[in-house]
Protein backbone atom coordinates (compact mmCIF):
# COMPACT_ATOMS: atom_id res chain seq x y z
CA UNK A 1 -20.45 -47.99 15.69
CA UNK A 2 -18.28 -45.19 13.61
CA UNK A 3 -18.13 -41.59 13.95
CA UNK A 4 -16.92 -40.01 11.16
CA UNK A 5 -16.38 -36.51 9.29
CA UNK A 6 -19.52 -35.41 6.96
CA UNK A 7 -18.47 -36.49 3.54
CA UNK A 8 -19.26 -32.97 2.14
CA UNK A 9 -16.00 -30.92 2.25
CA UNK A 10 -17.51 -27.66 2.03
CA UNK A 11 -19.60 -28.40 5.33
CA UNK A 12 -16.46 -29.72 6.91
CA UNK A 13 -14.34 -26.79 6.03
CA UNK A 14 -17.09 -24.25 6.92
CA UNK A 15 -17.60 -25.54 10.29
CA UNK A 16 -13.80 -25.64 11.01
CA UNK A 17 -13.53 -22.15 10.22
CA UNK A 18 -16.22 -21.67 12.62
CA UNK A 19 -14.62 -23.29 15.90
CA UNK A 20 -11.71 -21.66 14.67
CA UNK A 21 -13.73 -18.52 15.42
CA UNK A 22 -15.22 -19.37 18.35
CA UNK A 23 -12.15 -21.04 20.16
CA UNK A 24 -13.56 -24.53 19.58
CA UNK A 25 -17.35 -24.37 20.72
CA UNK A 26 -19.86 -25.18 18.19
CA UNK A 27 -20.41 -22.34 15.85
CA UNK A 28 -24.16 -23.28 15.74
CA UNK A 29 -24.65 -22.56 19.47
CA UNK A 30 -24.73 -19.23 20.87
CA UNK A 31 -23.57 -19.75 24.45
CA UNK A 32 -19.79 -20.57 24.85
CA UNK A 33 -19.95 -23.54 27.70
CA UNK A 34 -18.54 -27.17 28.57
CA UNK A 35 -21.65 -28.51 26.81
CA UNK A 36 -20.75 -26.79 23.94
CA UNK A 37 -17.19 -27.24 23.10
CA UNK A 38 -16.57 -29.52 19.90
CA UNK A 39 -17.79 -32.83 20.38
CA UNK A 40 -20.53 -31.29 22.17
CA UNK A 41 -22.06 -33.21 25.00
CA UNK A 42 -25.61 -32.79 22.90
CA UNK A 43 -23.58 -35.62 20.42
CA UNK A 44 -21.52 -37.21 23.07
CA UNK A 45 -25.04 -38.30 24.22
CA UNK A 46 -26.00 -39.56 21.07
CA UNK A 47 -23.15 -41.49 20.44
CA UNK A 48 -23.81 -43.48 23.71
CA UNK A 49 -27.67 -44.04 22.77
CA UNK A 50 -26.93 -47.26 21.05
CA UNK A 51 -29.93 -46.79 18.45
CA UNK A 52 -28.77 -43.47 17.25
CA UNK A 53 -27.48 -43.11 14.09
CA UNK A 54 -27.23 -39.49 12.69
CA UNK A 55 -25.47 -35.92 12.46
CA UNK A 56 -24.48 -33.90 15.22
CA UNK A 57 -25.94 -30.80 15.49
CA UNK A 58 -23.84 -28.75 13.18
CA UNK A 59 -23.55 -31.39 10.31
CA UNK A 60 -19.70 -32.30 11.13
CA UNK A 61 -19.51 -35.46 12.56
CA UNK A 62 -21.87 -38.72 11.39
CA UNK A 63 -22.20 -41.56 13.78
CA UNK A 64 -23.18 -44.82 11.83
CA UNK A 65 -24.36 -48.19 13.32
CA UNK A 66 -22.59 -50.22 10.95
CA UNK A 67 -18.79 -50.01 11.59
């Protein structure tokens, strides 16, 4: 298992700018709470499934299978 940054820089750098904004919470949520702080429990919980291999919600981090 890897996580890693989305390869696209202009995705990366957008959603920086964004938790920048937003104090660190994902800046494709609207509620500011624990769940929601960067690396939101939504992908923290994907990372443990081990069969999931995919995005987070916001396109910034990639978990793949293969490490």
């Amino acid at each position: 298992m890897k996580v890693t940054l989305n390869p696209d820089k202009e995705v990366v750098d957008r959603i920086k700018e964004g938790l920048k904004l937003k104090d660190g919470y994902c800046p494709c949520r609207l509620a500011k709470t624990p769940e929601n702080k960067c690396m939101c429990k939504e992908f923290r919980d994907q990372i443990a499934d081990p069969n999931f291999e995919g995005f987070c919600h916001c396109m910034l981090y990639y978990k793949s299978l293969e490490d």
